[in-house]
Protein backbone atom coordinates (compact mmCIF):
# COMPACT_ATOMS: atom_id res chain seq x y z
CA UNK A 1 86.94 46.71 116.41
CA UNK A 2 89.78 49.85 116.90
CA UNK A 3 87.34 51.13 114.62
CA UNK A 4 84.71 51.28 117.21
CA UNK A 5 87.11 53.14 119.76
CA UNK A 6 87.96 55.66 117.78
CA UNK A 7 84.82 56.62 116.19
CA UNK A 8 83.82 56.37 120.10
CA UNK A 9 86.92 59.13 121.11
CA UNK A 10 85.97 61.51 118.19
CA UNK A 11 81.96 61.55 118.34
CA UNK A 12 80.46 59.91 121.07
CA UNK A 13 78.94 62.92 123.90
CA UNK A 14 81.05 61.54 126.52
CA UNK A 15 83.94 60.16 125.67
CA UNK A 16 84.89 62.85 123.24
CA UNK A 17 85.39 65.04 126.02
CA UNK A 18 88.20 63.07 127.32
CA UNK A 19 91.70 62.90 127.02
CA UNK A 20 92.30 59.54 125.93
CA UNK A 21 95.56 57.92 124.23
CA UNK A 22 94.92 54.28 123.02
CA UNK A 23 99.07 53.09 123.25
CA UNK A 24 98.26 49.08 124.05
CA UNK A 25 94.77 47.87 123.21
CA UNK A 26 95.17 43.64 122.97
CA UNK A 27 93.78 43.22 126.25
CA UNK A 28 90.95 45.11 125.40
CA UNK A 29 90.80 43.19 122.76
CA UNK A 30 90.98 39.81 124.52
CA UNK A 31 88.06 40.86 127.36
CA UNK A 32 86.10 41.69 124.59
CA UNK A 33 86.03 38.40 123.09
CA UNK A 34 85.41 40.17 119.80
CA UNK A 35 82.06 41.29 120.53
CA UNK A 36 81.90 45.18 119.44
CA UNK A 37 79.54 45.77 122.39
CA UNK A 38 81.38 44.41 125.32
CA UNK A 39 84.16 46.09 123.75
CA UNK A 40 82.51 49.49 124.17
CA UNK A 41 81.53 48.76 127.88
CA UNK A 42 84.40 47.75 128.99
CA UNK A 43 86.30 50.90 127.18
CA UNK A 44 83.54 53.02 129.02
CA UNK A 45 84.70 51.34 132.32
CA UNK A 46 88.12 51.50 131.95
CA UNK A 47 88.07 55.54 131.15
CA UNK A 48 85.87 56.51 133.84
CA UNK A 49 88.10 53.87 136.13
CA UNK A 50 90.62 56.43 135.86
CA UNK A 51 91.75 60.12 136.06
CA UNK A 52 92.73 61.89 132.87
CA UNK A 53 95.02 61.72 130.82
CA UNK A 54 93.81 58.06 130.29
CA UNK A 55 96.81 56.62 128.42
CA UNK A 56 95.32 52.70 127.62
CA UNK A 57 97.88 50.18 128.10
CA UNK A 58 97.54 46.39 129.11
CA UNK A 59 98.32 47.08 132.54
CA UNK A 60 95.87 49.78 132.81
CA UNK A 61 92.99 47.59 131.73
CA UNK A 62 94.35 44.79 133.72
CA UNK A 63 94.43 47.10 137.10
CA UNK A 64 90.73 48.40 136.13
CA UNK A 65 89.13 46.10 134.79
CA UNK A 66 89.71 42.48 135.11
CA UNK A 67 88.65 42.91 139.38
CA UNK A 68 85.05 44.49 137.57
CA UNK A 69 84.74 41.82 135.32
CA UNK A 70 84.59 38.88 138.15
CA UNK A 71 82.55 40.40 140.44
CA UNK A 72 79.97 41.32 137.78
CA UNK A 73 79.73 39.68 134.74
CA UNK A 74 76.73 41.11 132.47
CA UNK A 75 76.23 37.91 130.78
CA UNK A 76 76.93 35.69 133.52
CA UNK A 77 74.47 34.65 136.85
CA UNK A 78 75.40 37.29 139.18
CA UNK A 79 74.11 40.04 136.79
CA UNK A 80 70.61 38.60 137.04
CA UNK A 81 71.17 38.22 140.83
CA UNK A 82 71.97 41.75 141.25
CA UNK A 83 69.27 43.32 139.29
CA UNK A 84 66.74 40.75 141.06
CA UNK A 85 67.79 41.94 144.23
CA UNK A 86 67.62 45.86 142.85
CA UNK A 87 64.07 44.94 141.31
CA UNK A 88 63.14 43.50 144.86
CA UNK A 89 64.80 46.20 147.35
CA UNK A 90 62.08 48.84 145.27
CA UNK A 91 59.49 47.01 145.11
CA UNK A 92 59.96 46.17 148.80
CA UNK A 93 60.17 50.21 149.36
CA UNK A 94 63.57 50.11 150.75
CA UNK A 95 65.86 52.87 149.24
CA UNK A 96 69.05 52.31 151.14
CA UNK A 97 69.35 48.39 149.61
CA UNK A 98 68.32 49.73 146.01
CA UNK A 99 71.05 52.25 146.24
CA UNK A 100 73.65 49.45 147.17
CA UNK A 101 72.57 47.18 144.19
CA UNK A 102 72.83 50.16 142.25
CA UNK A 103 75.89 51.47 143.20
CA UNK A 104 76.98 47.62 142.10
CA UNK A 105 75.77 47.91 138.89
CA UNK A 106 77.62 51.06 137.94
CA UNK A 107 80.52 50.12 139.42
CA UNK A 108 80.66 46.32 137.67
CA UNK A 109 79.93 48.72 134.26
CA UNK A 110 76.44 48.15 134.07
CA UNK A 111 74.64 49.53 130.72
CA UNK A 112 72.91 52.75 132.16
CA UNK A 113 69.73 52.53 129.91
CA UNK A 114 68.91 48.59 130.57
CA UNK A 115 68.69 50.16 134.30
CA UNK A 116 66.35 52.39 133.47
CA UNK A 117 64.47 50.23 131.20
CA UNK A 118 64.23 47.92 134.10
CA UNK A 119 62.90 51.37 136.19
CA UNK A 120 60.12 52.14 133.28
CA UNK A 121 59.25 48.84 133.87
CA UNK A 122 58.98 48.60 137.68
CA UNK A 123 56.96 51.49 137.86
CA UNK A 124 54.25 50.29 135.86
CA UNK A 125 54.12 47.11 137.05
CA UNK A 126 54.66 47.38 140.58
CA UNK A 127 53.75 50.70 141.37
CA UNK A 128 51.35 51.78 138.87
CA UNK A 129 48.15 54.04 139.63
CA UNK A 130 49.49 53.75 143.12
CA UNK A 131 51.47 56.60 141.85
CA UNK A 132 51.26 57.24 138.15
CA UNK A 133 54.06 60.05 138.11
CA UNK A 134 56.25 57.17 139.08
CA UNK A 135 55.74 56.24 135.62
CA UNK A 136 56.44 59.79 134.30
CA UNK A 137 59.70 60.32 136.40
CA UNK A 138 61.24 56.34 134.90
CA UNK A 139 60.39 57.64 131.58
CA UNK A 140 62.24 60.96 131.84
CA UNK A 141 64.84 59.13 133.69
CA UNK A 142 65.30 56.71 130.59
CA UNK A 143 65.15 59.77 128.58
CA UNK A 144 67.64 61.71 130.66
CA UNK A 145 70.25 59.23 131.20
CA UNK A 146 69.96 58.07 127.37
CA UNK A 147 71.52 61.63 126.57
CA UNK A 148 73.40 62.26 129.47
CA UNK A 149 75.71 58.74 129.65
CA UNK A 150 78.11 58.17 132.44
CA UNK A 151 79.49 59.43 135.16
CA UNK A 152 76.47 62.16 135.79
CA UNK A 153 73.95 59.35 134.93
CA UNK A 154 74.66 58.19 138.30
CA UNK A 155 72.90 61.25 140.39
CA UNK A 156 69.41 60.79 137.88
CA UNK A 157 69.20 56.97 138.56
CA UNK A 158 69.53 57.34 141.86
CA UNK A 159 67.45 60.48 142.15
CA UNK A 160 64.35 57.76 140.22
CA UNK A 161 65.31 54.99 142.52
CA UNK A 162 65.04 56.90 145.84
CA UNK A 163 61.61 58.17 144.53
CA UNK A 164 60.56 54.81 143.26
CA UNK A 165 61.16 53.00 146.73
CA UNK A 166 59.63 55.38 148.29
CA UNK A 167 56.10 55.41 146.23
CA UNK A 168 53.18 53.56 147.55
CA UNK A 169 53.04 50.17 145.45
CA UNK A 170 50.17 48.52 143.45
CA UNK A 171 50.33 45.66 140.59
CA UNK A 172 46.60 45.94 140.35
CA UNK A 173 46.87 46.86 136.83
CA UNK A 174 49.31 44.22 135.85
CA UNK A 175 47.14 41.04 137.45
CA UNK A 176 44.37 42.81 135.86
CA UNK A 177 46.25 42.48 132.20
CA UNK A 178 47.20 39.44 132.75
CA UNK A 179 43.69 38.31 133.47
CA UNK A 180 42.32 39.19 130.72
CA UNK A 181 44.88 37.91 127.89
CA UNK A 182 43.96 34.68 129.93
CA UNK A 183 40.13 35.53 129.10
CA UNK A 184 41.22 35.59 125.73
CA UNK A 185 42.39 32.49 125.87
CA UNK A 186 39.76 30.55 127.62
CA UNK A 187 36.92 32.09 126.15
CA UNK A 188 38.30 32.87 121.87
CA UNK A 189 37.01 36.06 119.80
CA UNK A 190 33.55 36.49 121.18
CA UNK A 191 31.53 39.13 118.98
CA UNK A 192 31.22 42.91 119.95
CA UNK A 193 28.02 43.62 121.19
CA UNK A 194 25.85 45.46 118.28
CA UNK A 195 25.22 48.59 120.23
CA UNK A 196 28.98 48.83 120.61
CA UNK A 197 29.67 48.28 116.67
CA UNK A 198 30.33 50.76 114.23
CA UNK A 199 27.95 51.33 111.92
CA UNK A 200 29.57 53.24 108.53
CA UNK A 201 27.52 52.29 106.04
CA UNK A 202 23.45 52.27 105.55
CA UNK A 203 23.45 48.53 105.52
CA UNK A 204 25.18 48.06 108.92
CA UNK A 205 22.78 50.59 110.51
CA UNK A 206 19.81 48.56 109.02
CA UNK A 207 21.38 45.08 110.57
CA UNK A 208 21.74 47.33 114.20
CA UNK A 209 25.04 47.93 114.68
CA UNK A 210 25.17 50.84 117.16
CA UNK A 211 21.75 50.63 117.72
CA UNK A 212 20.33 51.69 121.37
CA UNK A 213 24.03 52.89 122.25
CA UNK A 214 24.51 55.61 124.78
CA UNK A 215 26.71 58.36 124.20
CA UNK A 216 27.71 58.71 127.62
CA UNK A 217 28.41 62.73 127.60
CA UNK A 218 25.01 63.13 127.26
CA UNK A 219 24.16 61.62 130.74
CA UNK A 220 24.73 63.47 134.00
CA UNK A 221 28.71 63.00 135.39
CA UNK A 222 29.17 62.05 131.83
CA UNK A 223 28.28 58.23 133.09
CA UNK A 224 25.07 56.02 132.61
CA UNK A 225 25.20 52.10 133.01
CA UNK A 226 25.76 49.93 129.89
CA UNK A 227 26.99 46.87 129.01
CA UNK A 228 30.57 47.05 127.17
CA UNK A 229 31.68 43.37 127.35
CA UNK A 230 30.45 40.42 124.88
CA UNK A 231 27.06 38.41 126.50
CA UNK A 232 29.03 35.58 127.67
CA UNK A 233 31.68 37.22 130.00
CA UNK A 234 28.92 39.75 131.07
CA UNK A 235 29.61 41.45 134.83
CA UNK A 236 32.70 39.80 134.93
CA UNK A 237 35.49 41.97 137.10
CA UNK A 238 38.45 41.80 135.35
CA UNK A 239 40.15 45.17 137.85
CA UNK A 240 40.44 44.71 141.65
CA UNK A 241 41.88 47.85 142.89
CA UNK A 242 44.82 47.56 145.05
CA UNK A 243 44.87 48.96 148.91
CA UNK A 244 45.97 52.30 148.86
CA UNK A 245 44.95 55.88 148.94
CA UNK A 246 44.30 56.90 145.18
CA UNK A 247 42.86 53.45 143.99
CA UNK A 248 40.71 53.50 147.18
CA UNK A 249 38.77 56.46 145.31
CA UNK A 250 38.84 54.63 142.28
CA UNK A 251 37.10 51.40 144.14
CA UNK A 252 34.52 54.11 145.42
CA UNK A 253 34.06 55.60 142.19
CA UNK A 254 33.40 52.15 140.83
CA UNK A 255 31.12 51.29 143.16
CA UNK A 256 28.95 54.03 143.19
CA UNK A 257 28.71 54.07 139.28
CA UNK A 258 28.53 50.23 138.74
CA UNK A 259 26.30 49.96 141.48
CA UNK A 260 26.48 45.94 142.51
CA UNK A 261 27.35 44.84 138.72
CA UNK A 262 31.19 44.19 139.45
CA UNK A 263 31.16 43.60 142.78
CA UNK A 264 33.10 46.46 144.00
């Protein structure tokens, strides 16, 4: 496991810029529990705990890091309560509670790229064509803070977080997944419509497939009505747009092009 730190000290894009002296490391040890992970995070902790030169000893960790370890324990119940109560403060559009459970995370040593996983997810599911950038800015975020590590990670998370809260919110497109897998389930494989098949060889053209199918750039707007689910689930409505400004067009757009088929 020493092995770990000092590969860490000599290659790693942050910690290789610090001046770092490993003189006592069995506590380290010991909060790792042997798990080369933990051991990692908690190193990560401990040196940006501290001003430089960080010279580890046992009384050094246990200053630094044992008070981190109680209050937030990344395997224990109050790491799932805190990043509930993160998840919830955005989606509820309040920025000043998402920076607090934020600022917890990062101080208790929190892995920087599970919160922005957690972000890329959020901002599909609960904010979604709502805002699509929010989308774009979790990615980058992910991206950014996968290459930029702690403590600068810090300003980009909260930079995404401010602008998540603040997005209008929709989980249209997540009920609307969900939905559907269930209409998987209910109803089995049902057969693609022939018009909608694809037809590569002479004898599939002969049986129909792709017969009467209409290319749709071909029609004015690029639209004309078709059917494009099987017979038996026919005019079913699988998306309900959510209340807000940019899926409001899309519920016009619907309506106008669909007419009364889906109800919109």
């Amino acid at each position: 496991l020493l092995a770990l730190l000092d590969r860490a000290m000599l290659k790693d894009d942050v910690i290789s810029k610090k001046n770092i002296t490993l003189k006592e490391t069995d506590l380290l040890l010991q909060y790792s529990g042997g798990d080369a992970r933990k051991l990692l995070n908690i190193f990560e902790l401990l040196i940006n705990s501290v001003k430089e030169p960080v010279i580890v000893t046992n009384d050094l960790v246990q200053e630094n890091i044992q008070a981190n370890l109680v209050r937030y324990d990344k395997t224990g119940e109050q790491h799932y309560d805190i990043i509930s109560a993160f998840i919830k403060s955005i989606r509820g559009s309040d920025p000043n509670a998402a920076l607090y459970w934020l600022a917890r995370m990062i101080d208790g040593g929190e892995d920087v790229k599970f919160i922005a996983r957690r972000l890329l997810i959020l901002s599909s599911e609960d904010i979604g064509n709502a805002n699509p950038t929010a989308l774009i800015m979790a990615n980058n975020t992910f991206q950014a803070v996968s290459i930029i590590g702690n403590p600068e990670s810090r300003i980009i998370l909260a930079q995404c977080v401010v602008y998540l809260a603040n997005s209008a919110k929709s989980n249209s497109s997540y009920i609307a997944i969900d939905k559907a897998l269930q209409m998987v389930k209910d109803t089995g494989n049902l057969s693609v419509p022939l018009h909608l098949r694809n037809a590569p060889t002479k004898l599939m053209k002969d049986l129909g497939y792709g017969d009467n199918y209409k290319y749709s750039h071909n029609y004015a707007n690029g639209f004309v009505a078709q059917e494009f689910l099987p017979t038996e689930i026919e005019n079913t409505k699988i998306y309900e747009p959510s209340n807000n400004q940019r899926e409001n067009v899309f519920r016009e757009t619907l309506k106008k092009r669909w007419k009364g088929k889906y109800g919109y």
